[in-house]
Protein backbone atom coordinates (compact mmCIF):
# COMPACT_ATOMS: atom_id res chain seq x y z
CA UNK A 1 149.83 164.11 106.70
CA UNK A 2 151.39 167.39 104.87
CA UNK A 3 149.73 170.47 103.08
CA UNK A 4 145.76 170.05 105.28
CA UNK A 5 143.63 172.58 106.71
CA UNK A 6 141.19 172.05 109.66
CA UNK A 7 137.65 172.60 110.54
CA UNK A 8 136.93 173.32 114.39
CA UNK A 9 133.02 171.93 114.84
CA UNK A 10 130.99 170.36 117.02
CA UNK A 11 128.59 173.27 117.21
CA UNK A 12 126.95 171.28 116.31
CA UNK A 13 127.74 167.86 115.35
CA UNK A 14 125.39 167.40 112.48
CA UNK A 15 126.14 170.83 111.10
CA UNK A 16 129.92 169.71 110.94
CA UNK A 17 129.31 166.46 109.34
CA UNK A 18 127.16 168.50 106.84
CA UNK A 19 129.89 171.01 106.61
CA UNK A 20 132.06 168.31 105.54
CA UNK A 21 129.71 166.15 103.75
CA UNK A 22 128.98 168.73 101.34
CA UNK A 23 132.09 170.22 101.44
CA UNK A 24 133.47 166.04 100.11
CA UNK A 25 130.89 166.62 97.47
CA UNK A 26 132.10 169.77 95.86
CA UNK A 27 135.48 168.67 95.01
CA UNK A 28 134.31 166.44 92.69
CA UNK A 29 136.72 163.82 93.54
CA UNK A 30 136.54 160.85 91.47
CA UNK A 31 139.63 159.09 93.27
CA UNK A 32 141.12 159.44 96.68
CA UNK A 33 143.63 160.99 96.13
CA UNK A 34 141.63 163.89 94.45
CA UNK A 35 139.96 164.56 97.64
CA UNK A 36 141.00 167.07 100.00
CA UNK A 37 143.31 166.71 103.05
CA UNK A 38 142.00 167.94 106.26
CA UNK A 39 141.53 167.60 110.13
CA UNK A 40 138.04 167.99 111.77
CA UNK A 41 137.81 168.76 115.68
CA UNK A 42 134.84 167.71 116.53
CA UNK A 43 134.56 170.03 120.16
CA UNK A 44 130.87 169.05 120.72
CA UNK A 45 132.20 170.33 124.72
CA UNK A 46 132.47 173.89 123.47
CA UNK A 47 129.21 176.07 125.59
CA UNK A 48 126.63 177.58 123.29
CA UNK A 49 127.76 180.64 122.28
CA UNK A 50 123.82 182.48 121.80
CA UNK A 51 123.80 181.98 125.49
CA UNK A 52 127.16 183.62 126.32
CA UNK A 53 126.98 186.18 124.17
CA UNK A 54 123.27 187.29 125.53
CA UNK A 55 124.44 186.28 129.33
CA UNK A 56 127.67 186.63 130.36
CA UNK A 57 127.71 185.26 133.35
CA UNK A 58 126.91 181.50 131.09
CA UNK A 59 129.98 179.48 130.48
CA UNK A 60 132.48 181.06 128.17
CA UNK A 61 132.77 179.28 125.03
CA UNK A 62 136.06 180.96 124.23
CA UNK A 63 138.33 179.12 126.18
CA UNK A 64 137.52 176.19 124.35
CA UNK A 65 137.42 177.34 121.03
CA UNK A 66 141.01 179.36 121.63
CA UNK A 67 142.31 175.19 122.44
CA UNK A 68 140.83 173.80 118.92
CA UNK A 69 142.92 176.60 117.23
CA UNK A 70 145.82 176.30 119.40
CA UNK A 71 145.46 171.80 118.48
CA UNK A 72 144.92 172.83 114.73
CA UNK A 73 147.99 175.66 114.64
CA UNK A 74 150.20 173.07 116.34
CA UNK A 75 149.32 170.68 113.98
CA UNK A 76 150.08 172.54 111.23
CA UNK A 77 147.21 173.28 109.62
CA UNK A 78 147.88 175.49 106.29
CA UNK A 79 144.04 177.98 107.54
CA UNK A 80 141.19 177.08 109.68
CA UNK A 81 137.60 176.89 109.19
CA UNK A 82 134.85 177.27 111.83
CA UNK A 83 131.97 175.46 111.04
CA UNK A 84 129.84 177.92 113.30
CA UNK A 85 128.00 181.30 112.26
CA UNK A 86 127.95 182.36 116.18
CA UNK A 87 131.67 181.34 117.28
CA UNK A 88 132.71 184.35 114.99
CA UNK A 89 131.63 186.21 117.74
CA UNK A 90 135.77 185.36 118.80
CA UNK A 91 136.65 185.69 115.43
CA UNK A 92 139.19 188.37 116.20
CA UNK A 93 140.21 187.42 119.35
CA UNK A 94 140.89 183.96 117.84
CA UNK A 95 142.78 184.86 114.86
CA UNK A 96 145.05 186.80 117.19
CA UNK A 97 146.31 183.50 118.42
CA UNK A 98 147.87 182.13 115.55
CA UNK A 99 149.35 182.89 112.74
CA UNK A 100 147.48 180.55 110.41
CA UNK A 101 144.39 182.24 108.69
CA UNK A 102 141.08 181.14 109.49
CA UNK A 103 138.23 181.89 107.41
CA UNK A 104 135.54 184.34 108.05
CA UNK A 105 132.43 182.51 107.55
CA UNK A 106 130.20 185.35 107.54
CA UNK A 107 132.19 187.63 105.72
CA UNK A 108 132.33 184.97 103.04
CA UNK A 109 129.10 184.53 103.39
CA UNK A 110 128.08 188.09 102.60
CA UNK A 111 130.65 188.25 99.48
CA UNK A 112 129.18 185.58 97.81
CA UNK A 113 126.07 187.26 98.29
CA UNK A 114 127.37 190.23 96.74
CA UNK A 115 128.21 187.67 93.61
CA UNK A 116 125.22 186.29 93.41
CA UNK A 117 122.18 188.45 94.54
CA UNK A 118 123.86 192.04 94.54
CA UNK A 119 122.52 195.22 96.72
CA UNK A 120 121.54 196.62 94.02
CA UNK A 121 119.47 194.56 92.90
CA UNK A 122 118.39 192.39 95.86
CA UNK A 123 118.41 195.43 98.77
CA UNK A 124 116.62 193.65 102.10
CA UNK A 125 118.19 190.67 103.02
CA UNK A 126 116.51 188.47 105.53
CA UNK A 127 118.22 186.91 108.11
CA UNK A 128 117.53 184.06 110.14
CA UNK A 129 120.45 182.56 112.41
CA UNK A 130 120.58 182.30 115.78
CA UNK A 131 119.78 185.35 118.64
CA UNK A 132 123.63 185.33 119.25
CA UNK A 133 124.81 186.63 116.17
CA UNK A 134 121.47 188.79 115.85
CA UNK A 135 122.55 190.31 119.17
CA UNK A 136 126.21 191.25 118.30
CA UNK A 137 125.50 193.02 115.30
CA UNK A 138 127.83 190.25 113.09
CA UNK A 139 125.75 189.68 109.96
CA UNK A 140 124.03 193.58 109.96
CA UNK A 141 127.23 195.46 110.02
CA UNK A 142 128.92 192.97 106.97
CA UNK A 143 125.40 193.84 105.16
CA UNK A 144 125.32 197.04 105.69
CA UNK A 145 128.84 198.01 104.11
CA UNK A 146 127.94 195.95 101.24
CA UNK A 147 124.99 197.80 100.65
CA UNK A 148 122.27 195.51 101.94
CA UNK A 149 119.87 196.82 104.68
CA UNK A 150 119.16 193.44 106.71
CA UNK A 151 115.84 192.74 107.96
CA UNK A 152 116.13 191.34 111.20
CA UNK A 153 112.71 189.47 112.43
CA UNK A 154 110.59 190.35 114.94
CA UNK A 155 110.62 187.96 118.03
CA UNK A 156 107.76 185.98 117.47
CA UNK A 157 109.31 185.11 113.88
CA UNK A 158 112.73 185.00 115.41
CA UNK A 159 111.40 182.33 118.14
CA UNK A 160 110.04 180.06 114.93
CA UNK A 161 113.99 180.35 113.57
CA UNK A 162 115.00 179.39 117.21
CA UNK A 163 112.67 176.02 117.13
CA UNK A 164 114.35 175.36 113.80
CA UNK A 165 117.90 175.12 115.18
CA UNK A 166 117.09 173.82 118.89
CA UNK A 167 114.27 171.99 118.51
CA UNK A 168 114.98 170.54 115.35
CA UNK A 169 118.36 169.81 113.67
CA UNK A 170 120.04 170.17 116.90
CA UNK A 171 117.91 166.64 118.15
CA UNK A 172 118.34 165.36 114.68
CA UNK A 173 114.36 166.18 113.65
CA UNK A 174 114.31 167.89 110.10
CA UNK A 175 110.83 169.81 109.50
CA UNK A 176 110.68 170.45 105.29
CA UNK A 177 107.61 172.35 106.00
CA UNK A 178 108.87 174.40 109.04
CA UNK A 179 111.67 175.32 107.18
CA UNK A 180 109.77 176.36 104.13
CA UNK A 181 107.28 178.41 106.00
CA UNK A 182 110.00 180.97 107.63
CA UNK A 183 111.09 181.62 104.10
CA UNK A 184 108.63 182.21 102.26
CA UNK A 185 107.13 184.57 104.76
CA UNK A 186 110.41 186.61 104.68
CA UNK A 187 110.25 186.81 101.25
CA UNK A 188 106.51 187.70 101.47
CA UNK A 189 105.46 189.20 104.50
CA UNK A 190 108.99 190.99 105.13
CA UNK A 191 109.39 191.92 101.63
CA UNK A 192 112.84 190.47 101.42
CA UNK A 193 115.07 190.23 98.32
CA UNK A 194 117.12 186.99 99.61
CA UNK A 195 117.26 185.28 102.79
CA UNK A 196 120.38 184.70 104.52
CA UNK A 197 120.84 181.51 106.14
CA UNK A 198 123.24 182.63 109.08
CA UNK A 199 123.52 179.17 111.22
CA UNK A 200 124.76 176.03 109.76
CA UNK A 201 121.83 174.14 111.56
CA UNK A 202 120.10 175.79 108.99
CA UNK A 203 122.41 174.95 106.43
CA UNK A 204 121.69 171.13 107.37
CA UNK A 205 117.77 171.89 106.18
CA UNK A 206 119.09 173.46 103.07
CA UNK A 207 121.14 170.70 102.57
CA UNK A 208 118.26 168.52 103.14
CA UNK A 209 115.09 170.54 101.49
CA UNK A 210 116.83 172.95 98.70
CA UNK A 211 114.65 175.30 97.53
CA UNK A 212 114.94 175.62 94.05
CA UNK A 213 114.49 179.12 92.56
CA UNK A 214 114.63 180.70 96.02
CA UNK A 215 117.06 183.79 96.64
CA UNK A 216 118.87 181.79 99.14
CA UNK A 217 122.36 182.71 100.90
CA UNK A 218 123.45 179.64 102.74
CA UNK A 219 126.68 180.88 104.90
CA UNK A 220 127.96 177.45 105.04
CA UNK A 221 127.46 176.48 101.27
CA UNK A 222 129.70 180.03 100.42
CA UNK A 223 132.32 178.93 102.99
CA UNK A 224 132.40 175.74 101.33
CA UNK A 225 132.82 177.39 98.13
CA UNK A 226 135.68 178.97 99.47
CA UNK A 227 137.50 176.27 101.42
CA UNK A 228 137.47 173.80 98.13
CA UNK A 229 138.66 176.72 95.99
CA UNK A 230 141.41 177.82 98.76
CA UNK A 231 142.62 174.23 99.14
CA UNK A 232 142.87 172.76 95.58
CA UNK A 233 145.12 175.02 95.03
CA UNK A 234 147.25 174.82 97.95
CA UNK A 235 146.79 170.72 98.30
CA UNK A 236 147.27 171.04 94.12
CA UNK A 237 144.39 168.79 93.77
């Protein structure tokens, strides 16, 4: 196979098989030869990253994830894709490895916000993603130099966006109403602008329960934007 790019997932599973699923769907492909050419390394072996980054004495996740892009460079992938929020923790250390670009999921994420639901109009963006990224700062820092102040939930809230990713789309349960619930109240009771879905497990309940209307800004869905757009014109589909 000539002119692909791969995805590094498996973090997890059925956020990379939406990832792709929806990503399949945006090319609008009505042949197969129409649809884009690509490698997907499934690492569901790679440590959780929330874990490491809050402990660091957990198992390291980066070992694993500098392999997939070591496989995917070898291969000859034409960029990479991380179909993880959280494993940009190792963004930089990562893309120091290779040569090949690999997308910035979160820094997408946040431009297509920019697009869509500008600072200026749309100042407190909520976020809900996992403690991890939270933690390192990831998603505030990108909002803040785009103008956004990002509203960070308390625990309590924060533990309800934890059950969503753990206890649900990460064992395959999807929970329309849980889902709903945590954003309306950070439109509501946090007196948010646009919510910011910053884990692709929550991208999966987007995928499955769109909200319609909603100042949504699904990380993965921006990413995908970007990968289709990126490839069709390298693949020249």
């Amino acid at each position: 196979m000539k002119n692909f790019f791969a995805i590094i997932g498996g973090m997890g599973t059925l956020a990379t098989e939406s990832f792709v699923r929806t990503m399949d769907q945006a090319t609008g492909a009505d042949k197969d030869q129409a649809f884009l050419s690509y490698v997907v390394l499934n690492d569901a072996d790679v440590p959780d990253r929330t874990a490491y980054i809050n402990d660091h004495s957990q198992a390291d996740p980066y070992p694993f994830l500098a392999s997939d892009v070591e496989q995917a460079s070898q291969m000859g992938a034409s960029f990479i894709v991380m179909a993880c929020n959280t494993a940009h923790y190792f963004y930089d250390q990562l893309q120091a490895l290779t040569a090949v670009p690999i997308l910035h999921m979160p820094r997408t994420a946040i431009e297509w916000a920019s697009k869509h639901y500008p600072a200026q109009s749309h100042p407190r963006m909520g976020y809900m993603g996992t403690e991890g990224v939270r933690n390192a700062g990831t998603y505030r820092t990108l909002a803040q130099e785009a103008g956004y102040e990002l509203v960070e939930p308390e625990q309590l809230m924060q533990d309800r966006v934890n059950a969503l990713i753990y206890e649900d789309v990460k064992t395959g349960r999807l929970d329309r109403a849980r889902y709903e619930s945590v954003v309306q109240e950070l439109l509501t009771d946090y007196d948010c602008d646009a919510v910011l879905l910053g884990c692709t497990e929550l991208s999966v309940l987007n995928e499955a329960f769109p909200l319609p209307g909603l100042p949504i800004v699904d990380a993965q869905a921006a990413t995908v934007e970007r990968v289709v757009e990126v490839a069709k014109v390298e693949q020249g589909k």
